[in-house]
Protein backbone atom coordinates (compact mmCIF):
# COMPACT_ATOMS: atom_id res chain seq x y z
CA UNK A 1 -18.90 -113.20 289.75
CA UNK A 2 -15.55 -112.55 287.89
CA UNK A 3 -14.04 -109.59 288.78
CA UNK A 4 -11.29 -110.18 285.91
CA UNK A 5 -13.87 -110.28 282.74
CA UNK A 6 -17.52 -110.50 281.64
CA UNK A 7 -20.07 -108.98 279.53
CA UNK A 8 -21.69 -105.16 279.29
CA UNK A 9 -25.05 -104.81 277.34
CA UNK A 10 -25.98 -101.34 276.52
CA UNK A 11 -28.90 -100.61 275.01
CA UNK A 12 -28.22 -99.71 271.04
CA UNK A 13 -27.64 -95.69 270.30
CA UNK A 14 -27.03 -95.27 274.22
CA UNK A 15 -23.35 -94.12 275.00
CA UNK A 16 -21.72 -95.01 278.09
CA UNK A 17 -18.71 -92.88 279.73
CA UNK A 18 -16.40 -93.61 282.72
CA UNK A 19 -13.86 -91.79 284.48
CA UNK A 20 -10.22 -92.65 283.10
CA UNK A 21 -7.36 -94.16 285.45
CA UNK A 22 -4.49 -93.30 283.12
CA UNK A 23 -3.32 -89.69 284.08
CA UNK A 24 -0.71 -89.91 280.89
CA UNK A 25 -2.97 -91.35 278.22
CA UNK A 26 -3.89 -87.66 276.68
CA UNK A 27 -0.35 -86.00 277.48
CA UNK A 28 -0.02 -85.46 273.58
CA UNK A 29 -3.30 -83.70 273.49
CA UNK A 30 -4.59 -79.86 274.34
CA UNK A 31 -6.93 -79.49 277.28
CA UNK A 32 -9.86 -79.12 275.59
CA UNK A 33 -9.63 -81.55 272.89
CA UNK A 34 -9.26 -84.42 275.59
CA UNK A 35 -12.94 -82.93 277.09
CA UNK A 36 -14.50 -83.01 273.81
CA UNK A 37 -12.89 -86.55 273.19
CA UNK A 38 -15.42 -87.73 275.88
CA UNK A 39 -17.55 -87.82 273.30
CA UNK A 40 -16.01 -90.18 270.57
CA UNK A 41 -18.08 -89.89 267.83
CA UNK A 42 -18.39 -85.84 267.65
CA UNK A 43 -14.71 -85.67 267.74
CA UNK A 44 -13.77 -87.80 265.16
CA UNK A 45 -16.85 -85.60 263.26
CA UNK A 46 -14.62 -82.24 264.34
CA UNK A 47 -11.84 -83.51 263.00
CA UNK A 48 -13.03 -84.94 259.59
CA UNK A 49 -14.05 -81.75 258.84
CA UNK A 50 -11.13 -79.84 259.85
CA UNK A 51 -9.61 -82.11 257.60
CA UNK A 52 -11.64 -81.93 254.70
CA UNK A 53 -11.78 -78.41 254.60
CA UNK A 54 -7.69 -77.82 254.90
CA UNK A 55 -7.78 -79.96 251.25
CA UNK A 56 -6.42 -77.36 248.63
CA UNK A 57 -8.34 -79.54 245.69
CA UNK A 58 -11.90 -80.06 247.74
CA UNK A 59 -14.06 -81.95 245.63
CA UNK A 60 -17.59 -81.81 244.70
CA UNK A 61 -17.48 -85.80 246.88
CA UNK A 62 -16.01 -83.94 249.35
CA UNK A 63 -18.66 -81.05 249.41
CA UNK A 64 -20.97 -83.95 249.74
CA UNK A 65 -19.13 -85.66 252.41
CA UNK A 66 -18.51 -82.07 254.48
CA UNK A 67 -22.54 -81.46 253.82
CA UNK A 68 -23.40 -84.91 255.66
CA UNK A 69 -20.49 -84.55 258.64
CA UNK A 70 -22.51 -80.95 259.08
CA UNK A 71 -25.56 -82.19 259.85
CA UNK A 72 -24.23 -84.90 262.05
CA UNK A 73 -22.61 -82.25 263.93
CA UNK A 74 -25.61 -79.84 264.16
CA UNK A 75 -27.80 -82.83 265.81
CA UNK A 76 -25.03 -83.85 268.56
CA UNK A 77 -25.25 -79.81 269.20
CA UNK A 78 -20.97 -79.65 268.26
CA UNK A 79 -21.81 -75.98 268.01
CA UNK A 80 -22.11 -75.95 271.47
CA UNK A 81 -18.91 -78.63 272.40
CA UNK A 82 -16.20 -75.92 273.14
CA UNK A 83 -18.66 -73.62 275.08
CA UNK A 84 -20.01 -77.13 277.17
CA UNK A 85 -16.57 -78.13 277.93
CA UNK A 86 -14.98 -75.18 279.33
CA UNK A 87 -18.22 -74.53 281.41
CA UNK A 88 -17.21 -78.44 282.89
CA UNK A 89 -13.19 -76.98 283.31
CA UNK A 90 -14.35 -73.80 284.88
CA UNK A 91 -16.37 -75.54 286.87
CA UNK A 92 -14.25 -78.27 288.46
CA UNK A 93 -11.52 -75.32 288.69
CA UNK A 94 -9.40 -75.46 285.60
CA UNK A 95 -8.68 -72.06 284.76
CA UNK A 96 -9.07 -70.60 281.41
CA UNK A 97 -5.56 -70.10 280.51
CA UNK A 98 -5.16 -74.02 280.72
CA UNK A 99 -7.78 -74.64 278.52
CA UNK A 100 -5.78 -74.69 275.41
CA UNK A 101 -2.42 -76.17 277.53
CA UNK A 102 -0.72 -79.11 276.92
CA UNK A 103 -1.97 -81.81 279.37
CA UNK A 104 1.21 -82.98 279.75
CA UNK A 105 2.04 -79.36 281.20
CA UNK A 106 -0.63 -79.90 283.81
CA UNK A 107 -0.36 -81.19 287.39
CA UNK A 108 -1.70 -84.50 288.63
CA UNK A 109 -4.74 -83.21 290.25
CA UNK A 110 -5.66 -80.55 287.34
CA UNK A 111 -4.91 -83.69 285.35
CA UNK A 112 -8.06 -85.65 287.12
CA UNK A 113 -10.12 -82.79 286.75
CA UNK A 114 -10.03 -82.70 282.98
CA UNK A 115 -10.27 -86.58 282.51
CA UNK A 116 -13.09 -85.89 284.99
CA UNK A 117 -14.81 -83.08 282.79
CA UNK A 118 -14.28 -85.55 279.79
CA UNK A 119 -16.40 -88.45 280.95
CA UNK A 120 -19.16 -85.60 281.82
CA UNK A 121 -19.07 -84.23 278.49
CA UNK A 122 -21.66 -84.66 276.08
CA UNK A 123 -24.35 -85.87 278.87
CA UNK A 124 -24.31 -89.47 278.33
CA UNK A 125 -26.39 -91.62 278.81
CA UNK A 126 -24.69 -94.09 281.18
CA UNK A 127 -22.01 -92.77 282.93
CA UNK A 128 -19.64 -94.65 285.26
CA UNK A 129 -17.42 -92.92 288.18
CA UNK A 130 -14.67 -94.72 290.08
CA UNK A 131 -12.89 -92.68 292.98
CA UNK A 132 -14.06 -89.66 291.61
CA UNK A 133 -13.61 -87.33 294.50
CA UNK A 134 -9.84 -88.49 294.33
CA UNK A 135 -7.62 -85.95 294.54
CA UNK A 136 -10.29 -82.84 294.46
CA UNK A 137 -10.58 -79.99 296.56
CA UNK A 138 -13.30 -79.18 298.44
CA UNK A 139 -15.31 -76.84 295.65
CA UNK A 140 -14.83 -78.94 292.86
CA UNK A 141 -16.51 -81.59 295.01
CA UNK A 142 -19.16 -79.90 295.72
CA UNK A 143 -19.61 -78.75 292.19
CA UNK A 144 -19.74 -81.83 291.20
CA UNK A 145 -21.92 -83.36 294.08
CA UNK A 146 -24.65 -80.28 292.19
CA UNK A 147 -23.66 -81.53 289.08
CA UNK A 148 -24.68 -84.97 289.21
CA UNK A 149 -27.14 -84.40 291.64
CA UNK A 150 -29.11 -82.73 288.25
CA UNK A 151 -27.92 -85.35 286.21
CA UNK A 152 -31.36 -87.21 284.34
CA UNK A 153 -29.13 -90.32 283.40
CA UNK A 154 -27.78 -93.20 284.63
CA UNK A 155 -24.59 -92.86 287.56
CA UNK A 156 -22.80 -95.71 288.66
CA UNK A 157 -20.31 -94.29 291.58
CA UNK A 158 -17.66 -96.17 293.16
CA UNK A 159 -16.70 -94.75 296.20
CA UNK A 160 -14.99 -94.62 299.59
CA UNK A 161 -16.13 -90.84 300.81
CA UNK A 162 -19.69 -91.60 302.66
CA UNK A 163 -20.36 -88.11 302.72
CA UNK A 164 -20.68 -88.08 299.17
CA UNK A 165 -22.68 -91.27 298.56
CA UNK A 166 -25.30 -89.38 300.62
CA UNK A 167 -25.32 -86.63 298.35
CA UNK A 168 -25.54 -88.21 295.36
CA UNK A 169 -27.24 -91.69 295.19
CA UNK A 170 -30.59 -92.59 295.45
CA UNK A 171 -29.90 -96.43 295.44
CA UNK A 172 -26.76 -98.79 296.91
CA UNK A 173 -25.39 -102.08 295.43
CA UNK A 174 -23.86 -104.34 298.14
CA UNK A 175 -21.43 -106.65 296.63
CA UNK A 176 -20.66 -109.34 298.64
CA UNK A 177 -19.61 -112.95 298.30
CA UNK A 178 -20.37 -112.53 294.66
CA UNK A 179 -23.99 -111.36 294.99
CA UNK A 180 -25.73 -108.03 294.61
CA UNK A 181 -28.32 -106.82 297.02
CA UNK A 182 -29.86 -103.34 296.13
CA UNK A 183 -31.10 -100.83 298.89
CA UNK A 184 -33.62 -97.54 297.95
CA UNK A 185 -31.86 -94.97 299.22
CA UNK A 186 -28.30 -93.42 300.32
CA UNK A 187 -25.21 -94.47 302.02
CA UNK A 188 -26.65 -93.59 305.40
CA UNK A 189 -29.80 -95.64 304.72
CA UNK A 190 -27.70 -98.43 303.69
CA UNK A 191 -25.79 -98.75 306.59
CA UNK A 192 -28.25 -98.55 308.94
CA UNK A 193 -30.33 -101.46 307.04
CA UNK A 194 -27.49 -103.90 306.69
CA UNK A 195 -26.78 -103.44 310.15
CA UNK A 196 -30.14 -104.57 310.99
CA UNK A 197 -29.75 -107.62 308.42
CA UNK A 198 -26.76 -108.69 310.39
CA UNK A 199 -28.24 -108.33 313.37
CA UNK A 200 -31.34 -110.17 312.29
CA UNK A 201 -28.83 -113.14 310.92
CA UNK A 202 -27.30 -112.92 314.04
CA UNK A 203 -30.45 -113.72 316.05
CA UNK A 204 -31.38 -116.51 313.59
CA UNK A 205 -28.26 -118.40 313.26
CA UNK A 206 -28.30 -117.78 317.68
CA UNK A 207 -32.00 -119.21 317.60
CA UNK A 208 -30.37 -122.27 315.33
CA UNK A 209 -27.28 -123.32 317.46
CA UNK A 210 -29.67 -123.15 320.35
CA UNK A 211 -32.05 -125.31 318.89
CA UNK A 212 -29.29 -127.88 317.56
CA UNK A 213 -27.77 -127.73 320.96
CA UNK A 214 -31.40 -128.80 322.65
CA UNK A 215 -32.13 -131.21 320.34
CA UNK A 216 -28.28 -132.85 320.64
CA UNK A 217 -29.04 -133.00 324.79
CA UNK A 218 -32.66 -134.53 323.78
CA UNK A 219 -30.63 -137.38 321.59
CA UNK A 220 -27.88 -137.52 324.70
CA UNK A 221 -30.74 -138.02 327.22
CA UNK A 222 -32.29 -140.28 325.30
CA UNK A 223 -29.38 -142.56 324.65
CA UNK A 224 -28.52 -142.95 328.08
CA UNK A 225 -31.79 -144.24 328.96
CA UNK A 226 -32.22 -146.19 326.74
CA UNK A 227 -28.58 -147.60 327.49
CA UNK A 228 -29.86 -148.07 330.74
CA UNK A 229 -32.98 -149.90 329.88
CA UNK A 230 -31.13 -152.86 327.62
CA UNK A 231 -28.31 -153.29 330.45
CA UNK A 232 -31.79 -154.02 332.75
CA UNK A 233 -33.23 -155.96 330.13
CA UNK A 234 -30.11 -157.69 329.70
CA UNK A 235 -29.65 -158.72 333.33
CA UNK A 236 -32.98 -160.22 333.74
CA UNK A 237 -32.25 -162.85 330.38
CA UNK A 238 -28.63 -163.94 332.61
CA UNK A 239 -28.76 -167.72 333.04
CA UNK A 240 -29.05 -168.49 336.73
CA UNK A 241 -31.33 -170.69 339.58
CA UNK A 242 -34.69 -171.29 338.82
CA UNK A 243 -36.66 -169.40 341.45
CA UNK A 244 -39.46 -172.37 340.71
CA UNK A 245 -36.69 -175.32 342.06
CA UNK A 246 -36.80 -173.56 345.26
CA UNK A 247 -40.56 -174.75 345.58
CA UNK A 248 -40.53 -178.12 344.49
CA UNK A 249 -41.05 -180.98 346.75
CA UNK A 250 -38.26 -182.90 347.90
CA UNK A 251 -38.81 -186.94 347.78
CA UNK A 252 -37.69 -188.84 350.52
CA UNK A 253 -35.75 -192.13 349.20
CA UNK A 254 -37.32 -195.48 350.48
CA UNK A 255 -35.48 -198.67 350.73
CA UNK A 256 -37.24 -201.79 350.72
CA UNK A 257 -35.81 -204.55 352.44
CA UNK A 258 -36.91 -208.40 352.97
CA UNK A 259 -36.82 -210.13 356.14
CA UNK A 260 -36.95 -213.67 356.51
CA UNK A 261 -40.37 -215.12 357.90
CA UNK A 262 -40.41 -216.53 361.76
CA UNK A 263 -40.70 -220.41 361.43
C-alpha cells in the first residue's frame, strides 16, 4: 500500500466530496459561494448564467444556451442551493451576517466550518471526512454527529475522537502493515474485537514457541543418546587381546635327544 499515490474508481455520474485542508484556498471568495462550490458542476451552471444574462447583446444562441443551463439547474434542485447552504452554516454555527463575508475576514475555526458545510453540500454521493471534529465546539459536533448520522450515502471518516466514531460509523477499517481488515460495527466494537485478535495471536504464537522449544529438547535428547551409543559402539570395535587366546592350549616343547647304545 502506497500512502504517496494510487488509483480512485468511482462509479460514473456519482460525485465524491472531502473535507478541504487548505484554510486560505477560498480567501478571495464570499461565504456562501465557497458552500455552493462543494458542488462543482452547479456552480459553474450559476455562474454561466449570471454571465449570460449580464450580456447587453444576448443572442437568440444564447437564449438557447441560457434555456439548456436552466434545466440543468432545475434537476440539481439550484433553486434550492442558497436556502441548503445556509441551513449547513446555521447549523454548524456560522451566523447569518457572515454568510455573505469575505472568508478571508473569517477566523480559523469559522473558516473549518464553512469548508466543512461545503463538502456536505449538495448530498453527495461519496463523501470523505478527515479530522473533521478539528477545531469545533461542542454543538456543531453534535450537529454534525445528527447530520451524518441521517446521511443515506457513503462516509469515509478519519478520526482520532472515539467518542465520535461511536456515533457515527457502522463499520471500521484497520489499516495496518499495509492491509485492511473491516469490523461490523463502531469504534467501541472494534476495540474490543482486536483486542481479542491479539490476544488470540498471542496464545498461538505462545502455543508455537512452546512447541518449537519441546521439539528442540526432543532433538537435544536425542542427540546425546545417540552420541552416547556410537562412543559404546566405538569402544567395543578398539583393537585389543583376543579374549579366545586366553583359552587356547599351551604346547609343551619336546626335545629329542640320542643316546649312544650300551655295548
Amino acid at each position: 500500500m502506497n500512502r504517496q499515490n494510487g488509483d480512485v474508481t468511482i462509479t460514473p455520474g456519482q460525485r465524491l466530496s472531502f473535507l478541504e485542508q487548505d484554510h486560505f484556498k477560498y480567501d478571495s471568495y464570499p461565504v456562501l459561494d465557497t458552500v455552493i462550490m462543494g458542488n462543482a458542476r452547479l456552480y459553474e451552471i450559476m455562474k454561466e448564467k449570471e454571465a449570460l444574462y449580464a450580456k447587453e447583446d444576448f443572442t437568440d444562441e444564447d437564449g438557447i444556451k441560457a434555456s439548456e443551463l436552466e434545466g440543468e439547474f432545475a434537476e440539481m434542485n439550484g433553486w434550492e442551493a442558497e436556502t441548503d447552504a445556509e441551513q449547513l452554516l446555521n447549523g454548524l454555527g456560522i451566523e447569518p451576517e457572515l454568510h455573505y463575508a469575505q472568508m478571508a475576514d473569517l477566523t480559523g475555526s469559522q473558516k473549518v466550518k464553512v469548508l466543512l458545510a461545503r463538502a456536505l453540500f449538495g448530498n453527495p454521493d461519496i463523501l470523505l471526512l478527515d479530522e473533521p471534529t478539528n477545531h469545533l465546539d461542542l454543538d456543531a459536533i453534535e450537529w454534525l454527529e445528527e447530520f451524518l448520522i441521517n446521511f443515506e450515502n457513503t462516509v469515509i471518516v478519519v478520526s482520532h475522537d472515539r467518542y465520535f466514531l461511536n456515533k457515527v460509523c457502522t463499520q471500521i477499517a484497520d489499516i495496518d502493515y499495509g492491509k485492511i481488515q473491516l469490523y461490523a460495527g463502531n469504534y467501541d466494537f472494534w476495540f474490543e474485537s482486536s483486542q481479542l485478535l491479539v490476544k488470540q495471536m498471542k496464545e498461538a504464537n505462545k502455543k508455537k514457541e512452546e512447541k518449537i522449544k519441546e521439539l528442540q529438547e526432543f532433538i537435544s535428547r536425542f542427540s546425546a543418546n545417540a552420541s552416547k551409543s556410537k562412543q559404546a559402539t566405538s569402544r567395543k570395535k578398539v583393537p585389543g587381546e583376543n579374549p579366545a587366546r586366553r583359552y587356547q592350549t599351551v604346547q609343551p616343547e619336546i626335545s629329542l635327544h640320542r643316546f649312544p647304545s650300551e655295548p
